[in-house]
N, C-alpha and C. Protein backbone atom coordinates (compact mmCIF):
# COMPACT_ATOMS: atom_id res chain seq x y z
N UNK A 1 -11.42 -11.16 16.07
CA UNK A 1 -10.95 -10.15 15.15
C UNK A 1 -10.04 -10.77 14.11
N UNK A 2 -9.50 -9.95 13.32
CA UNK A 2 -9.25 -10.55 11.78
C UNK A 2 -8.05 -9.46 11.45
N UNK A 3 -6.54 -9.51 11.12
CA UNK A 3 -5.77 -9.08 10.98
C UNK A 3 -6.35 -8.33 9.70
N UNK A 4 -6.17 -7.24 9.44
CA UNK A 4 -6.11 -6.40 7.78
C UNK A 4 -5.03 -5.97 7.21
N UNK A 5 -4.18 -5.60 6.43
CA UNK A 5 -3.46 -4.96 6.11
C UNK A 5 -2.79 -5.19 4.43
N UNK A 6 -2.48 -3.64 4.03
CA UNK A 6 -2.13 -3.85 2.50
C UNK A 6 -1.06 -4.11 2.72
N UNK A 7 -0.33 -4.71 1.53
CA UNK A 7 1.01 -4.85 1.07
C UNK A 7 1.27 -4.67 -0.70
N UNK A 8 2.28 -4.31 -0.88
CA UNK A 8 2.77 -4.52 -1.97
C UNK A 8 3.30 -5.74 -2.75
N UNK A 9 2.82 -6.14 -3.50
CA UNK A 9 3.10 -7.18 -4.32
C UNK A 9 4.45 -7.48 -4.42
N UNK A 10 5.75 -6.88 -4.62
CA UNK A 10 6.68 -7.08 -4.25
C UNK A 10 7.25 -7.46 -3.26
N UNK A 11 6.77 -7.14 -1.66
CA UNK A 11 7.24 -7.34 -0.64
C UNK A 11 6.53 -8.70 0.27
N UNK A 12 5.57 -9.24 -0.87
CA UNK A 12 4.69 -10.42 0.05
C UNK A 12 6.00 -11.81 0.34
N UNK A 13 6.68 -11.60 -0.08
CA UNK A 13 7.43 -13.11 -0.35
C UNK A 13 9.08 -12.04 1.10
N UNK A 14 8.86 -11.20 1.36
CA UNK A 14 9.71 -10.50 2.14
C UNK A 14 9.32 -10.61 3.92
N UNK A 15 8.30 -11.84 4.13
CA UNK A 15 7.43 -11.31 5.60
C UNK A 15 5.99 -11.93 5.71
N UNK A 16 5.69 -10.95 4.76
CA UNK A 16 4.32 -11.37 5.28
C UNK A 16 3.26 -13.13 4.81
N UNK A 17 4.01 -13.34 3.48
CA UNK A 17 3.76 -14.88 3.39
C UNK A 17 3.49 -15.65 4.44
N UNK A 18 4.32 -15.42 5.72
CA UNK A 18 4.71 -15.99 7.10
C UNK A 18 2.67 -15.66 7.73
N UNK A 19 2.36 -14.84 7.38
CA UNK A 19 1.05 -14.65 8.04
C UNK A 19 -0.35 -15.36 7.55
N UNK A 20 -0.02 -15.71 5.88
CA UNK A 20 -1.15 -16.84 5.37
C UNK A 20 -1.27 -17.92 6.27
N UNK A 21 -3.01 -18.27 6.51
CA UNK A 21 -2.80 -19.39 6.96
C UNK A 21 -4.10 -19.93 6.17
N UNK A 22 -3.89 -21.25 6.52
CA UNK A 22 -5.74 -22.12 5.82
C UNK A 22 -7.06 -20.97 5.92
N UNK A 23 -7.31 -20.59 4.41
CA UNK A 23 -8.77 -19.85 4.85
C UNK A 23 -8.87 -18.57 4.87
N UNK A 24 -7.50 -18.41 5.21
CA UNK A 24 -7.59 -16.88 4.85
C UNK A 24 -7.94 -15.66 4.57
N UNK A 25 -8.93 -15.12 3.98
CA UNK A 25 -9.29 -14.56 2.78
C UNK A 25 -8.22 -13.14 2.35
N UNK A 26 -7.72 -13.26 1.14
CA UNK A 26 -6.59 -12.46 0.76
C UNK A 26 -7.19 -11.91 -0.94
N UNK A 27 -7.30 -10.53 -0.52
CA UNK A 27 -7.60 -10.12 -1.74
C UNK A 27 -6.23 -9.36 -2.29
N UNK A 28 -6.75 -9.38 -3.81
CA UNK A 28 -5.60 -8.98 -4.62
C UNK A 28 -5.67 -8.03 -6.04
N UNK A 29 -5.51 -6.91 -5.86
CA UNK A 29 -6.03 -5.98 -7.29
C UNK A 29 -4.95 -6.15 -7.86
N UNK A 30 -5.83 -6.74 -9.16
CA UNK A 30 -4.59 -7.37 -10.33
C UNK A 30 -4.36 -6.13 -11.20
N UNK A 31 -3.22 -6.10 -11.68
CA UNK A 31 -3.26 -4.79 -13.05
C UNK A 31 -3.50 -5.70 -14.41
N UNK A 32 -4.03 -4.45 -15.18
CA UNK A 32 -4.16 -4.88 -16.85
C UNK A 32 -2.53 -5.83 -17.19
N UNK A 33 -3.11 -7.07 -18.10
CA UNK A 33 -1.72 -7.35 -18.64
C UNK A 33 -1.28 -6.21 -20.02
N UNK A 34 -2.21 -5.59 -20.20
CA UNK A 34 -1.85 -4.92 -21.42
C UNK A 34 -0.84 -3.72 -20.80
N UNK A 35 -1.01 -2.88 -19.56
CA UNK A 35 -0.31 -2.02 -19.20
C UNK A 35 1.47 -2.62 -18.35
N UNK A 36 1.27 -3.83 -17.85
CA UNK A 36 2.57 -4.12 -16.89
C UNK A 36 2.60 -5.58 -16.97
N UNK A 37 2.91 -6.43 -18.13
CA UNK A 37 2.79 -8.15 -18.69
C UNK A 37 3.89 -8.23 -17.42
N UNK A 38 4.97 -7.78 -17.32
CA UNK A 38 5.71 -8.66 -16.13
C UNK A 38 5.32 -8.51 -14.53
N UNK A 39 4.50 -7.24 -14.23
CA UNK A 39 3.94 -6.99 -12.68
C UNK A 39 2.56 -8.35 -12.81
N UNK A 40 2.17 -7.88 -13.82
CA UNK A 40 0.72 -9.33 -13.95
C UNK A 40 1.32 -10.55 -13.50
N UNK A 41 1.95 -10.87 -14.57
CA UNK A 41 2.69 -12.30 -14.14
C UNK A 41 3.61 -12.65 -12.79
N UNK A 42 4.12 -11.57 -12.53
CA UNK A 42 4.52 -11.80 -11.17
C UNK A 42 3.19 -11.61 -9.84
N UNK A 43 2.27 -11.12 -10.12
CA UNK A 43 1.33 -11.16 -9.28
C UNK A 43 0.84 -12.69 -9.64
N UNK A 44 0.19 -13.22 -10.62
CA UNK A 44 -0.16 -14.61 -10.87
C UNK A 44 0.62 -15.28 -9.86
N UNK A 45 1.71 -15.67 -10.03
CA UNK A 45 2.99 -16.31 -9.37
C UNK A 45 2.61 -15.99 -7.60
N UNK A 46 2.66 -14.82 -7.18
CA UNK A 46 2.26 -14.99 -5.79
C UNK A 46 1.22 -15.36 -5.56
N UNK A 47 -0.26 -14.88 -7.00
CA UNK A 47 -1.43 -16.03 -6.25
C UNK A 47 -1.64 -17.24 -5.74
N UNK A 48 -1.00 -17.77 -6.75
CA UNK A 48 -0.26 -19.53 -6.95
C UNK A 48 0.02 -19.64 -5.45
N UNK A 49 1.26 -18.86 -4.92
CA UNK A 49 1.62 -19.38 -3.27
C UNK A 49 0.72 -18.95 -2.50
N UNK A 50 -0.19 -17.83 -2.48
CA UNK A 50 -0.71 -17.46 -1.55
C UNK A 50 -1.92 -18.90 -1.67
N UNK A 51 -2.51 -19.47 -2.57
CA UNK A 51 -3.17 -20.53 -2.60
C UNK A 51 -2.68 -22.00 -1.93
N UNK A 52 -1.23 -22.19 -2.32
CA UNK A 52 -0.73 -23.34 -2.08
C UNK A 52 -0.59 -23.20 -0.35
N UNK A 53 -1.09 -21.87 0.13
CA UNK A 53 -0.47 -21.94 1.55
C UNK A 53 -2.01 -21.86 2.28
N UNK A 54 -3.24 -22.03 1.24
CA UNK A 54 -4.48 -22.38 2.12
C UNK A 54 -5.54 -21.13 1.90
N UNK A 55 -4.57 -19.72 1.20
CA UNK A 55 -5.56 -18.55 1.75
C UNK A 55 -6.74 -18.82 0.72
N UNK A 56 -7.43 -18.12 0.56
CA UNK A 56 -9.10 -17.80 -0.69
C UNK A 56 -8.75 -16.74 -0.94
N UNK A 57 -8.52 -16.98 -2.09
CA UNK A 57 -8.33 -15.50 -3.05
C UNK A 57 -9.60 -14.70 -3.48
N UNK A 58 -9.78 -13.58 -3.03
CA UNK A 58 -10.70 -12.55 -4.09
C UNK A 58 -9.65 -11.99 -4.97
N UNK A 59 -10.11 -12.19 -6.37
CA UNK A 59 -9.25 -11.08 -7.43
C UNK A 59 -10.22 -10.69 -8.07
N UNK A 60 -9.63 -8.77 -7.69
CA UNK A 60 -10.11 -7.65 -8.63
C UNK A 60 -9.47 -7.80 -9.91
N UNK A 61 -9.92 -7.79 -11.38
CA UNK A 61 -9.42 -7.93 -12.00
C UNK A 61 -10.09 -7.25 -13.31
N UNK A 62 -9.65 -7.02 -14.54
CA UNK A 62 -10.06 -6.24 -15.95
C UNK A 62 -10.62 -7.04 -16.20
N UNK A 63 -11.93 -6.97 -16.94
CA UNK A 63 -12.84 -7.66 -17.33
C UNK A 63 -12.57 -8.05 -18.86
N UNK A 64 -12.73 -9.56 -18.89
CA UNK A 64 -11.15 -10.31 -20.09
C UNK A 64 -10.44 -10.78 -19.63
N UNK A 65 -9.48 -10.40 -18.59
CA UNK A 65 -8.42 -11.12 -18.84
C UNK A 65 -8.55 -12.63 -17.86
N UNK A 66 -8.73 -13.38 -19.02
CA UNK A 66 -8.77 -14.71 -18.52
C UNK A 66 -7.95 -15.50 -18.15
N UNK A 67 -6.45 -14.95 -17.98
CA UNK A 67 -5.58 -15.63 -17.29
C UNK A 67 -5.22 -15.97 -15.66
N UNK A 68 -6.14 -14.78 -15.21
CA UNK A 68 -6.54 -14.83 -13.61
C UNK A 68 -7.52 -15.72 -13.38
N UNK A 69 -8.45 -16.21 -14.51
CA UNK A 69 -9.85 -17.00 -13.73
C UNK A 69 -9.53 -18.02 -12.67
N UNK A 70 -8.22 -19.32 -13.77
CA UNK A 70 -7.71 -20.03 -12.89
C UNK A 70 -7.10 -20.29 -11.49
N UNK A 71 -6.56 -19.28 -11.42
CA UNK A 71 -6.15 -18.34 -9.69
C UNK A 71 -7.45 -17.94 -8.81
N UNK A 72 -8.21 -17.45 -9.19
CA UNK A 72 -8.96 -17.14 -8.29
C UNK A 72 -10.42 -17.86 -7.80
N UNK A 73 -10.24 -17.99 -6.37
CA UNK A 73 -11.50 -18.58 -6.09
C UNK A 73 -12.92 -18.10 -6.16
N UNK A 74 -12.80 -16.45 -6.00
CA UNK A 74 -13.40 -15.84 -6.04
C UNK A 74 -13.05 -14.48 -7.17
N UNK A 75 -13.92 -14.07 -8.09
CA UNK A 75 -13.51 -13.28 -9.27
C UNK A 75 -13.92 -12.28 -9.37
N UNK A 76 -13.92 -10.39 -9.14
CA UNK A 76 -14.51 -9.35 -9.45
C UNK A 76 -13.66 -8.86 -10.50
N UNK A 77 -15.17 -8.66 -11.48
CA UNK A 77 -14.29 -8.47 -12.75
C UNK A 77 -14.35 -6.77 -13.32
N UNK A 78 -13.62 -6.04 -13.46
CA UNK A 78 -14.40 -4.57 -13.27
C UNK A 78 -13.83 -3.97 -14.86
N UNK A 79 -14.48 -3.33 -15.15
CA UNK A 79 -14.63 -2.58 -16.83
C UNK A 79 -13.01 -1.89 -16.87
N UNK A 80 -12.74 -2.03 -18.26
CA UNK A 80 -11.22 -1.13 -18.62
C UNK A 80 -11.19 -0.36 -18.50
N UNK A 81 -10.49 0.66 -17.67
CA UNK A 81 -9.90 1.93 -18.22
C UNK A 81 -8.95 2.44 -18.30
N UNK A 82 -8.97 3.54 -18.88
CA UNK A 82 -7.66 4.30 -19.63
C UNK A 82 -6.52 4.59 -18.33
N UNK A 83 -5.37 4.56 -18.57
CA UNK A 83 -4.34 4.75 -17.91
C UNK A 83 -4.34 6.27 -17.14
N UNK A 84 -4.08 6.93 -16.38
CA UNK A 84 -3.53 8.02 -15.86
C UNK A 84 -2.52 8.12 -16.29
């Protein structure tokens, strides 16, 4: 069996970092940089560790923004839409 569980992007560096290991697979729904440039970039930043610590990233991500390609090992790229 295979541990699951969400977390908040804020709280990964609070705990659960401690649970990455080699291989991982850790997915991650990125937000638009156009709606939240500093939540984006701080998500980038934990991809970065969650990589340096072995996991495989899937990132959900807006289709464009090419600043995630590099982060991710694996890429779903899904159409814009409008804010709620």
């Amino acid at each position: 069996y295979m541990h699951a569980e969400g977390f908040a992007a804020g709280e990964l560096k609070h705990g659960p970092i401690a649970l990455i290991e080699d291989g991982l697979p850790v997915i991650v729904v990125m937000p638009s940089p156009k709606n939240s440039v500093t939540l984006h970039s701080n998500l980038l930043s934990n991809i970065r560790e969650i990589q340096a610590r072995g996991a495989v990233t899937i990132v959900i991500a807006e289709e464009g923004d090419e600043t995630v390609r590099p982060y991710a090992d694996h890429l779903i790229e899904m159409p814009a839409v409008s804010t709620l």
